[in-house]
Structure formats: C-alpha cells, structure tokens
C-alpha atoms as a PDB file:
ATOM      1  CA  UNK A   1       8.285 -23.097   8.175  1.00  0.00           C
ATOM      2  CA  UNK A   2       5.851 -22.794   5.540  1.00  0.00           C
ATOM      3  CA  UNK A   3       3.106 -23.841   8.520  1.00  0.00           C
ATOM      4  CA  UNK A   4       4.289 -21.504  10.857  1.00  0.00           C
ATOM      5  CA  UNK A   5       4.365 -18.787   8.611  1.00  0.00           C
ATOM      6  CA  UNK A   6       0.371 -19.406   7.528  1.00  0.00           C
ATOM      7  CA  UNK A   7      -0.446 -19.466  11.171  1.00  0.00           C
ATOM      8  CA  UNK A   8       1.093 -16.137  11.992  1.00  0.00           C
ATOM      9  CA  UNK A   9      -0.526 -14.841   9.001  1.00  0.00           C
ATOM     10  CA  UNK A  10      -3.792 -16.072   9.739  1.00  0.00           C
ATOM     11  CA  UNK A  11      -4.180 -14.799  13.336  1.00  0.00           C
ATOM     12  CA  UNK A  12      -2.941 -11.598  11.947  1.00  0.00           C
ATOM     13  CA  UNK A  13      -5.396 -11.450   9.019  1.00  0.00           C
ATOM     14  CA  UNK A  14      -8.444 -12.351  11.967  1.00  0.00           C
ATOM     15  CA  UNK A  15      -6.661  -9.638  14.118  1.00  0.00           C
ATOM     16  CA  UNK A  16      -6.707  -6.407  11.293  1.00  0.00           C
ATOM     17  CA  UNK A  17     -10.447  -7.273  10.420  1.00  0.00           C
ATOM     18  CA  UNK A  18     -11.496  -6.850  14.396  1.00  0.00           C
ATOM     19  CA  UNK A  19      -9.528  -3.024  14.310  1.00  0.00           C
ATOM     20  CA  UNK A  20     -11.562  -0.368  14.676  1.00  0.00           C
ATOM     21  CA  UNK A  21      -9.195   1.790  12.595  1.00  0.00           C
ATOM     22  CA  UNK A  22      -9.566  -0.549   9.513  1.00  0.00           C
ATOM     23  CA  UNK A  23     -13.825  -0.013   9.410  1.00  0.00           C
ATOM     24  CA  UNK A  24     -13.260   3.408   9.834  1.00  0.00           C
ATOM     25  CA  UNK A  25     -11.340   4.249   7.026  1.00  0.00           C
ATOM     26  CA  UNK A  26     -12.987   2.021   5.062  1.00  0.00           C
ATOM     27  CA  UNK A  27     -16.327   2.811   5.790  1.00  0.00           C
ATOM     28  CA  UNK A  28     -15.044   6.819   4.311  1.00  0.00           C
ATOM     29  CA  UNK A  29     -13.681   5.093   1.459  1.00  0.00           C
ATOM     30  CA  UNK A  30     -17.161   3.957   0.734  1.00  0.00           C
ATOM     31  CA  UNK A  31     -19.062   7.204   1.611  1.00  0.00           C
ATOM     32  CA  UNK A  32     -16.306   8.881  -0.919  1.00  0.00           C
ATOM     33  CA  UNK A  33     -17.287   6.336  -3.339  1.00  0.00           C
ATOM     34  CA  UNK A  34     -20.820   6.524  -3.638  1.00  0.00           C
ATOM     35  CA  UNK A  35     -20.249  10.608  -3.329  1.00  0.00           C
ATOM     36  CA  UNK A  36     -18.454  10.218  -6.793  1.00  0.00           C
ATOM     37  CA  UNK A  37     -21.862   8.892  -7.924  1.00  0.00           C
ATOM     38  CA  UNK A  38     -23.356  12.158  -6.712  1.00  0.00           C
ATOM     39  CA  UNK A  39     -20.586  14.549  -8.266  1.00  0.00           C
ATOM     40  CA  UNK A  40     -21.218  12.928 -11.317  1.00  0.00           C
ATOM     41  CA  UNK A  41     -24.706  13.242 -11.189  1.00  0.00           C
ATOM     42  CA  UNK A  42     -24.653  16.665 -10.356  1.00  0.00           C
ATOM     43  CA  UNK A  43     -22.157  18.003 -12.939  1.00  0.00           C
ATOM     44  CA  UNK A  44     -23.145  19.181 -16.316  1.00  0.00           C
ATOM     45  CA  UNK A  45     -20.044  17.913 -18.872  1.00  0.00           C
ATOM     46  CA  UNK A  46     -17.669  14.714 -18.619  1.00  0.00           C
ATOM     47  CA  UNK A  47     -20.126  13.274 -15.282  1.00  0.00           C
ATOM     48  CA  UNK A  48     -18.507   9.758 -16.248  1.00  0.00           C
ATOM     49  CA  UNK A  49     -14.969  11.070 -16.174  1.00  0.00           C
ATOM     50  CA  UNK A  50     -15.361  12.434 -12.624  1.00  0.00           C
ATOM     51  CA  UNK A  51     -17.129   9.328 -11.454  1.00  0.00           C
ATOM     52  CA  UNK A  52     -13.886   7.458 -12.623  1.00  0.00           C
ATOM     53  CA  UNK A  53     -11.464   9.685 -11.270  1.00  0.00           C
ATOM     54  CA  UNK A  54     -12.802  10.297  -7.654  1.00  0.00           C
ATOM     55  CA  UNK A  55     -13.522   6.356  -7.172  1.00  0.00           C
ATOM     56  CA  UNK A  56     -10.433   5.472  -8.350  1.00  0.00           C
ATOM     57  CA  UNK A  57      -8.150   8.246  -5.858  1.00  0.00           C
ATOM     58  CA  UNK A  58     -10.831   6.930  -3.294  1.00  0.00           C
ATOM     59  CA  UNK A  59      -9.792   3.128  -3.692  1.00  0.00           C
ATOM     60  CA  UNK A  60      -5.902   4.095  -3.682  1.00  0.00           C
ATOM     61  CA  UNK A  61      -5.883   6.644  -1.177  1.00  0.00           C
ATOM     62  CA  UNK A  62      -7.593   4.810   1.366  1.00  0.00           C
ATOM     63  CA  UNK A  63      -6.055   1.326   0.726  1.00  0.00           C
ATOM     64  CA  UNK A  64      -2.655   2.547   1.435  1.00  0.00           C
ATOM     65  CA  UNK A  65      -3.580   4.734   4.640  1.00  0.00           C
ATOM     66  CA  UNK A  66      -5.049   1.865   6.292  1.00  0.00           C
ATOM     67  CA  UNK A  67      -1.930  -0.120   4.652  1.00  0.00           C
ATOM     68  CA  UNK A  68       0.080   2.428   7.020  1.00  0.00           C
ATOM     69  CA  UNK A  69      -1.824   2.871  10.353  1.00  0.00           C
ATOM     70  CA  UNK A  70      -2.977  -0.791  10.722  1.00  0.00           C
ATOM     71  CA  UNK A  71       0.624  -2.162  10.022  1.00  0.00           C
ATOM     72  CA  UNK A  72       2.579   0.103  12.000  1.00  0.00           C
ATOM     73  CA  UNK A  73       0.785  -1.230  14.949  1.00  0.00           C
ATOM     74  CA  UNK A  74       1.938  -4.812  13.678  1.00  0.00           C
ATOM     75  CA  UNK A  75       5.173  -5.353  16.377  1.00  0.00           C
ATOM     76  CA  UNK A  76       3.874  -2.898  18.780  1.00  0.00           C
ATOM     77  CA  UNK A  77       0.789  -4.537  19.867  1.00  0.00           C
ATOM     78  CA  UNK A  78       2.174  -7.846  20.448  1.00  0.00           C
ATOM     79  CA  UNK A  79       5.104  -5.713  22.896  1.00  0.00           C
ATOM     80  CA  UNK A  80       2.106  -3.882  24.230  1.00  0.00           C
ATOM     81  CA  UNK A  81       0.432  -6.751  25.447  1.00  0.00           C
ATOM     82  CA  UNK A  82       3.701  -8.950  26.209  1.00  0.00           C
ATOM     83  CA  UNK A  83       2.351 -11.747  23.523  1.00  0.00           C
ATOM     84  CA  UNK A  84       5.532 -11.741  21.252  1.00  0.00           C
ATOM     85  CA  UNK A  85       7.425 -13.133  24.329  1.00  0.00           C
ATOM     86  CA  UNK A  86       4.812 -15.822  24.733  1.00  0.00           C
ATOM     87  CA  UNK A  87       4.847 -16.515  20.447  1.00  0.00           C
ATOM     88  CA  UNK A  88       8.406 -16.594  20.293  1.00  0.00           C
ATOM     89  CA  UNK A  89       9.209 -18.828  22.827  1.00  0.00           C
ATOM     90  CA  UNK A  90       8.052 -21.484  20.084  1.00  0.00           C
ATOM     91  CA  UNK A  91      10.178 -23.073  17.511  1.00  0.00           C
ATOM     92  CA  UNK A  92       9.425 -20.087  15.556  1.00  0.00           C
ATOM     93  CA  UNK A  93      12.131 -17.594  14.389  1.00  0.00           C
ATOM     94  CA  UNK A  94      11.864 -13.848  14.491  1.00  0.00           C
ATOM     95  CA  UNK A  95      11.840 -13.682  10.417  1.00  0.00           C
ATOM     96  CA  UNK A  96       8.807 -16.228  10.203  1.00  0.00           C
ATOM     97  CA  UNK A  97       6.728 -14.272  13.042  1.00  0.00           C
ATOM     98  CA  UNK A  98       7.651 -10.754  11.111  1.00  0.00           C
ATOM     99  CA  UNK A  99       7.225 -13.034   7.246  1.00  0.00           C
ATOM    100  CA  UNK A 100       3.702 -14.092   9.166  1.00  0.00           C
ATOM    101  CA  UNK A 101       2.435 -10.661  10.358  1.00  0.00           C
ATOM    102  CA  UNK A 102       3.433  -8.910   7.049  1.00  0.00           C
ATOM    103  CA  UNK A 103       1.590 -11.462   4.579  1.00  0.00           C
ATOM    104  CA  UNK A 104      -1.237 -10.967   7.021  1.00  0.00           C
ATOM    105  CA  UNK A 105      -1.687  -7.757   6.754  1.00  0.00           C
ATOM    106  CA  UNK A 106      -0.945  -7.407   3.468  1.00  0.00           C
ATOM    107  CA  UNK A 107      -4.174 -10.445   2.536  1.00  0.00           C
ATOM    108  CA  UNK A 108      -6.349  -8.850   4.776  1.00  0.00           C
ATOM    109  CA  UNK A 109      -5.671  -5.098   2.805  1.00  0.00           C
ATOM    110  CA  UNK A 110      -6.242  -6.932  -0.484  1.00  0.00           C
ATOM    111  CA  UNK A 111      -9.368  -8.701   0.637  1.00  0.00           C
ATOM    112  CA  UNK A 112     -11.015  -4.718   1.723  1.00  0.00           C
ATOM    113  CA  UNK A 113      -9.345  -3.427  -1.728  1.00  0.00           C
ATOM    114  CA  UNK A 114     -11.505  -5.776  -3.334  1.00  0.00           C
ATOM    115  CA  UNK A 115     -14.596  -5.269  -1.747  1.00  0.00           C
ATOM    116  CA  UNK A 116     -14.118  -0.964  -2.551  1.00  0.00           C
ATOM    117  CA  UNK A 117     -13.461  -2.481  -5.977  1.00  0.00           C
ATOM    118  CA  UNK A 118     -16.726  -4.380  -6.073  1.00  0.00           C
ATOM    119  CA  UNK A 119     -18.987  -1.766  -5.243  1.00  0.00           C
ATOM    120  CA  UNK A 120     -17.009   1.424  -7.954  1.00  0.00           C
ATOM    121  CA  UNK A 121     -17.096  -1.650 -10.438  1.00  0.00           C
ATOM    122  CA  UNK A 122     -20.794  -2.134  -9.782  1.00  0.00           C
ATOM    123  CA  UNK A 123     -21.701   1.835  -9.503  1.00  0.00           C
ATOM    124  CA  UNK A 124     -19.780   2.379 -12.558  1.00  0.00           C
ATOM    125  CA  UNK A 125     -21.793  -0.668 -14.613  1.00  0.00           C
ATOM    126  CA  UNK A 126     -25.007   1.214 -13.011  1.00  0.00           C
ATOM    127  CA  UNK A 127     -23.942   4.424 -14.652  1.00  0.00           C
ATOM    128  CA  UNK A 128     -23.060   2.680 -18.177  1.00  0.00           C
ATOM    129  CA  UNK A 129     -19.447   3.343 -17.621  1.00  0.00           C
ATOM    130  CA  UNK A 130     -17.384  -0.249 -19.141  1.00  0.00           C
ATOM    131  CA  UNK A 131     -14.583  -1.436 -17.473  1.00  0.00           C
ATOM    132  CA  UNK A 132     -11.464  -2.662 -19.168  1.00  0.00           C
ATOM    133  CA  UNK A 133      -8.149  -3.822 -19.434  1.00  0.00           C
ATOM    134  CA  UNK A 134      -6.585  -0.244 -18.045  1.00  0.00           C
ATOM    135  CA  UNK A 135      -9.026  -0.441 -14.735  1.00  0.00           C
ATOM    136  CA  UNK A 136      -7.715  -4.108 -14.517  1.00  0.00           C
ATOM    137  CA  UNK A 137      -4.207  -2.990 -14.685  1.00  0.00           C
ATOM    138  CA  UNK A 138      -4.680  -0.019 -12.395  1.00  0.00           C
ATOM    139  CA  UNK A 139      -6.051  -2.613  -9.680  1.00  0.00           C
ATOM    140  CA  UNK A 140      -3.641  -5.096 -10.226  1.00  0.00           C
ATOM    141  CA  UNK A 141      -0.874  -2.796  -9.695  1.00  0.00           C
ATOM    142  CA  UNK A 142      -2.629  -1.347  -6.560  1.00  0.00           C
ATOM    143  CA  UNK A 143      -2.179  -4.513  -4.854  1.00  0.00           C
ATOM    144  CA  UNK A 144       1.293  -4.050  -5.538  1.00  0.00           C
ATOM    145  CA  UNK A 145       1.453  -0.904  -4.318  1.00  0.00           C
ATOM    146  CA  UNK A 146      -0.368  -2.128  -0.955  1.00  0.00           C
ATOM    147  CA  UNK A 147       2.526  -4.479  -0.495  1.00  0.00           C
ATOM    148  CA  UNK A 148       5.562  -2.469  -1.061  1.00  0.00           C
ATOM    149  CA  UNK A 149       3.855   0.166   1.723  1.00  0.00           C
ATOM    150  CA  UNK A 150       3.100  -2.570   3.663  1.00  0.00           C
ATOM    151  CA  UNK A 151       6.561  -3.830   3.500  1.00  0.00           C
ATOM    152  CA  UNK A 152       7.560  -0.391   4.341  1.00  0.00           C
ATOM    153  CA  UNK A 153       5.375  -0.076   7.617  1.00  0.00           C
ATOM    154  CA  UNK A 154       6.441  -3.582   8.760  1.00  0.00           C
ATOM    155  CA  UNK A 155      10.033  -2.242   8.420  1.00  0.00           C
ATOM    156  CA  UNK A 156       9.636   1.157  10.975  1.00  0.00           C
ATOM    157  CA  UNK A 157       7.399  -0.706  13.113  1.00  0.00           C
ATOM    158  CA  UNK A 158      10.263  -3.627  13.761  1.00  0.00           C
ATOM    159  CA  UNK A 159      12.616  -1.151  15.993  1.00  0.00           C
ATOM    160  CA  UNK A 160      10.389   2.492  16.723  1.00  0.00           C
ATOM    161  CA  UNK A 161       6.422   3.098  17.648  1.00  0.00           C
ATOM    162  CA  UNK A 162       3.396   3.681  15.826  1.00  0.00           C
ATOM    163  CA  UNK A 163       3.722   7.434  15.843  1.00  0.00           C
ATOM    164  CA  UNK A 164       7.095   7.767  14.665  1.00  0.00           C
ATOM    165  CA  UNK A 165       6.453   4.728  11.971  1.00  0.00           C
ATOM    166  CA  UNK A 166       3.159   6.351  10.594  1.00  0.00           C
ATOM    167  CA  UNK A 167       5.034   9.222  10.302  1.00  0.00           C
ATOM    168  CA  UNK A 168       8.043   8.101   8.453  1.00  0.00           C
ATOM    169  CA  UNK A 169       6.063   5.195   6.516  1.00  0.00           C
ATOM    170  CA  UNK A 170       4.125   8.401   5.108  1.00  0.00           C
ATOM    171  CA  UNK A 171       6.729  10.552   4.716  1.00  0.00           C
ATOM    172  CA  UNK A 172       8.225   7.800   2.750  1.00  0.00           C
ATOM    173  CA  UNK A 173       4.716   7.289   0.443  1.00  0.00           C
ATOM    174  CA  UNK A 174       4.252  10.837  -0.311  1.00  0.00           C
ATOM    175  CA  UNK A 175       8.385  10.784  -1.631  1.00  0.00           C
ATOM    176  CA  UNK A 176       7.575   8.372  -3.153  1.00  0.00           C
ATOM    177  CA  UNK A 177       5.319   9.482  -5.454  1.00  0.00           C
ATOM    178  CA  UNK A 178       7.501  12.654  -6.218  1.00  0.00           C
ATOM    179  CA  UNK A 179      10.737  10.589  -6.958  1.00  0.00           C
ATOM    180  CA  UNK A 180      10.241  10.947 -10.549  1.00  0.00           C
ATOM    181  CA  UNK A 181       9.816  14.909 -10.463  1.00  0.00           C
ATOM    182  CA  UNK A 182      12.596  15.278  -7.970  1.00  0.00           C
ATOM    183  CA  UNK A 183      15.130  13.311 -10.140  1.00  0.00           C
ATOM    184  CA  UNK A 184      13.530  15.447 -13.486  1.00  0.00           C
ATOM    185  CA  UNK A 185      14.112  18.939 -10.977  1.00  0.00           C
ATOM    186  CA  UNK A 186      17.431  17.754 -10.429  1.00  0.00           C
ATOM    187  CA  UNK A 187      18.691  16.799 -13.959  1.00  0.00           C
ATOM    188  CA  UNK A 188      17.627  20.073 -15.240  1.00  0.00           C
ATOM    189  CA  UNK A 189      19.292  21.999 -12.532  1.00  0.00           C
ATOM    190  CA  UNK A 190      22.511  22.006 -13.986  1.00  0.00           C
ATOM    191  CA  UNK A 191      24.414  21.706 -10.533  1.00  0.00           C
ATOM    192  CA  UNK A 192      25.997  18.057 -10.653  1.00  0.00           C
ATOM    193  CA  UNK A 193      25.315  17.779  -6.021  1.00  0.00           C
ATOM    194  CA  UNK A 194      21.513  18.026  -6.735  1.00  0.00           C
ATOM    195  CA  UNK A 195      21.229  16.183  -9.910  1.00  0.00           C
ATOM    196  CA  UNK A 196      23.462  13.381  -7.775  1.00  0.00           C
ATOM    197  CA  UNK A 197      21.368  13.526  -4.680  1.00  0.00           C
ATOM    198  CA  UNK A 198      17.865  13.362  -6.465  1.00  0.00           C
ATOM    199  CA  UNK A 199      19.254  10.327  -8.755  1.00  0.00           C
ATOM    200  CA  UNK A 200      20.015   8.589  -5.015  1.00  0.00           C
ATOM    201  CA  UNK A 201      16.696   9.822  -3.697  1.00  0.00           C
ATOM    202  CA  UNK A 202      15.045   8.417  -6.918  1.00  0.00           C
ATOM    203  CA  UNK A 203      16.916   5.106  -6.462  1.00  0.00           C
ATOM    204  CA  UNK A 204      16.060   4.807  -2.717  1.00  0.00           C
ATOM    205  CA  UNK A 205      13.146   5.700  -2.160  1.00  0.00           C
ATOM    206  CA  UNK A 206       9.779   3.626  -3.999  1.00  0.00           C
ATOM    207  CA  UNK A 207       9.083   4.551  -7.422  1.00  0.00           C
ATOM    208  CA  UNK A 208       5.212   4.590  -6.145  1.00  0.00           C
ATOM    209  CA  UNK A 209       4.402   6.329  -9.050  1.00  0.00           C
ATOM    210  CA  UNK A 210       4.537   3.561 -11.637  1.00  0.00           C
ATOM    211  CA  UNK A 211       2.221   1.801  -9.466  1.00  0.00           C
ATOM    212  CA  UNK A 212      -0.051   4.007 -10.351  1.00  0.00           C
ATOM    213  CA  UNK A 213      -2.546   3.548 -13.596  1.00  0.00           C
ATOM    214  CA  UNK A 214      -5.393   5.901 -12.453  1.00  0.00           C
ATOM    215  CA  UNK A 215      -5.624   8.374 -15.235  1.00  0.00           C
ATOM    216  CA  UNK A 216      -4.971   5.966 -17.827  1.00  0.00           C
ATOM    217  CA  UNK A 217      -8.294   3.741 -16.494  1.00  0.00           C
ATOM    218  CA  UNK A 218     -10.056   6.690 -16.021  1.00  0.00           C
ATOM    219  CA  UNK A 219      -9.293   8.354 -19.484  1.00  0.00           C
ATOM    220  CA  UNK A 220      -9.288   4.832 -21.359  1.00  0.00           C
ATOM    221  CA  UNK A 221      -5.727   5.104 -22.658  1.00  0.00           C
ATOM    222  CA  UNK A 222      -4.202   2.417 -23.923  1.00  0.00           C
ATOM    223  CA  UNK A 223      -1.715   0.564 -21.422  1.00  0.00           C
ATOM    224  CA  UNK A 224       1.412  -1.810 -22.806  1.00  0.00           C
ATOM    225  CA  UNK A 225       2.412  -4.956 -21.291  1.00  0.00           C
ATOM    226  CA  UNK A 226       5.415  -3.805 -19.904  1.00  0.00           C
ATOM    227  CA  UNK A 227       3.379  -0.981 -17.786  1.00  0.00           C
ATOM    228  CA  UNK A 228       2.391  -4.040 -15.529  1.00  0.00           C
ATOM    229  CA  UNK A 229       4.948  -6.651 -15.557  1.00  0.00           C
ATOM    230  CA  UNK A 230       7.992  -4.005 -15.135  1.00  0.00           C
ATOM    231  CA  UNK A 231       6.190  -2.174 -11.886  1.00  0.00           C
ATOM    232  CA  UNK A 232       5.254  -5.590 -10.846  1.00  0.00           C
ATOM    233  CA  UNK A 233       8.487  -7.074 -11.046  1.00  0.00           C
ATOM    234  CA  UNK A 234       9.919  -4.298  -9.390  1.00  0.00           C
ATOM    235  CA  UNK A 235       7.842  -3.990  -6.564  1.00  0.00           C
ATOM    236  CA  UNK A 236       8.443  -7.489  -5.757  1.00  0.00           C
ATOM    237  CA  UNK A 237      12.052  -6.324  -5.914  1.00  0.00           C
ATOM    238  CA  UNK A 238      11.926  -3.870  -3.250  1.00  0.00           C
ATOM    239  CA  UNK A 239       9.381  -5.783  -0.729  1.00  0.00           C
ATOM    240  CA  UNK A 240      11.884  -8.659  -1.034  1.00  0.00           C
ATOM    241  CA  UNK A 241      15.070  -6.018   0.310  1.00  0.00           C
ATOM    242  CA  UNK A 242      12.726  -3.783   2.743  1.00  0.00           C
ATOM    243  CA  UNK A 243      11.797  -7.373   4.358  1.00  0.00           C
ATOM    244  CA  UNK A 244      15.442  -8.391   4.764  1.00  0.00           C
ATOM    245  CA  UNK A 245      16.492  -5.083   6.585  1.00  0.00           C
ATOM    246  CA  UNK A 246      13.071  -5.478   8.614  1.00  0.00           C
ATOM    247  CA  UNK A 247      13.970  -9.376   9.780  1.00  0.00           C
ATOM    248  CA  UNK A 248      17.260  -7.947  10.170  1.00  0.00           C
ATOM    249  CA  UNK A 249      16.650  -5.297  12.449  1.00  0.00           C
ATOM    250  CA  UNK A 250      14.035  -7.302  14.327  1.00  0.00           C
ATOM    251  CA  UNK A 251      16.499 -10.204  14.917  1.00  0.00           C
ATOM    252  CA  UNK A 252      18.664  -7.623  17.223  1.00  0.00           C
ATOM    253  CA  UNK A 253      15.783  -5.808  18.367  1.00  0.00           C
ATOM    254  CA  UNK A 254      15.872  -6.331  22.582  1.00  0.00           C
ATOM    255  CA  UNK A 255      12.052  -6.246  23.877  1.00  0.00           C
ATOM    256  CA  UNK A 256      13.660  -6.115  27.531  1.00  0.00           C
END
C-alpha cells in the first residue's frame, strides 16, 4: 500500500511542478516579496515592521491559493484525460490513488513554501531584521495550514469541477478565518438560534485562524508551546476526517 501510495504521490508531485498555474502565482508571490523590500525602503518609521508584515501575508496568501487552484484540478484532470480509468484498473484502491494525489500535492506546496521562505528569510537577514522562534512557528504552522486546505480541495474536487470546488474550497478558507469572530458575534448577541448556529459554524468549519502566527513573528511577541502543538494537533485532526469523507465520496463516485 505504502508503495502504491508513494507512486501516486510522486507522479503527482512531478505533475503540479509542470502547471503553469503553480509558476504563476508563485512567481507574484516573489515580485510581492521583494516589493516589501521596496515599501520598506521607501517608508520613513517602522521600514522593518512593514518588510515583515507584507512578506509574511505574501508567503501565506499565495501558498494557500495555489493550495486551492492546483488541487481542485487533482480528480478532474485524470477524468479529463480518461487516465484514472487506466490507474485504477491496477491493484490500487480508490483511497490510495486519492491518499497518493493529496500527499502529492500537499509535498510539492511545501517544497514552493520553502523556497518563498528562503528568499524573505534571506531579504530580511540583508536588511538586519533576525529571525526567531515566532517566524519558525508561524512557518511551521503554515505548512499545516497548506494541508488542512489541501485536504479541503481534495474533498470538492472528489464528486464536482474545478469551478465549483475553487469556489467552495475558498468560500470555505475565507470562513474559516472568521470562525472565531462569528462564534464571538454570536455569543454576544443574546438570541440563543445565532449564538447556536455560529458555535456549529465555529465547530465545522477550520479554525484557520490559529494557524496563523503572522503578527506575532512580525511584532516579535512571545509564542507558548501550546500555540504550535494544539493547532498542529488539530489540524492533523481535521485532514484525517475531511480525507475520510473525500475517500468516501470518491469510492461511490461513477466516472461513467
């Protein structure tokens, strides 16, 4: 299984680094990068603060919305061109061809993460700007973060198309990071339907937002142990579930 899986994941991985989509969005991730250097330069009070901030939104932003238009495409393209019939016609199962696409994906997205983390960690060394434990933590849980929206595209791409999955996979990121103010709206509203409904939304939907550590690397804040390990373990949590509905839907699926 473990073979098959690796396989999948490879040609997958060799796949998402020949899309088209993938250098495009990460080639503006870069150009936004290096523009932080020129903000900075250019601005008369806290240039090292703005540096931080804009590289850092850069790196997350981008990660996840090549996370969502590269793996929405994961199913469809092998429909598209009539390969899944060919692939699973081999002693391979549905779950290890969607296990194989997904880890893929998800090692390909933290290879190009690293390499936009490369270059702000070597602009912001050129600058004088230290990096510590909170930019190590904000990275670390960004990697997280690319696999629980990863996990998410795989799931809408297993049973609708690209359009519709980009749209809900979004949909689903940007609720995501608003989970926490919704359920806050809701328990001060006073009405017990909305404080209900926003305490399911909140439950639901990804916390995304205590994946992210931006303003504490930026602003050099101090970040606990359990700021990492709980997000972590969560997000681990909810890849595990999102993949189980996804192999479970894609086991019924009918490509006819």
């Amino acid at each position: 299984m473990i073979t098959r899986v690796f396989t999948i994941a490879w040609n997958t991985g060799r796949e998402a680094v020949r899309s088209k989509l993938l250098y495009t969005l990460f080639f503006f991730a870069l150009v936004l990068i290096f523009a932080s250097l020129i903000l900075a330069n250019i601005s008369y009070v806290e240039r090292n603060r703005i540096l931080q901030d804009i590289g850092l939104a850069s790196i997350r932003f981008f990660s996840v919305a090549i996370s969502i238009f590269v793996g929405v495409g994961l199913i469809h393209k092998e429909v598209e061109r009539r390969t899944v019939y060919t692939i699973l016609s081999k002693p391979l199962s549905r779950g290890e061809f969607l296990l194989g696409k997904y880890l893929g994906l998800v090692g390909t997205l933290w290879l190009q993460a690293a390499i936009m983390i490369a270059v702000f960690a070597a602009i912001s060394l050129l600058r004088g700007v230290a990096l510590d434990a909170g930019h190590a933590a904000a990275f670390g849980l960004l990697a997280v973060e690319l696999a629980v929206v990863v996990a998410i595209a795989t799931f809408f791409s297993a049973f609708t198309t690209p359009l519709l999955a980009s749209l809900f996979a979004g949909g689903v990121w940007i609720a995501g990071n608003l989970t926490r103010n919704l359920r806050d709206i809701g328990a001060d509203s006073g009405v017990e339907i909305v404080q209900q409904v926003t305490a399911l939304l909140h439950r639901v939907l990804p916390d995304l937002a205590s994946f992210n550590l931006s303003i504490e690397a930026a602003h050099g804040l101090p970040v606990a142990a359990s700021d990492l390990w709980l997000p972590a373990l969560y997000g681990a949590a909810y890849v595990t579930i999102v993949l189980v509905c996804a192999v479970t839907i894609f086991e019924r699926r009918d490509f006819k």
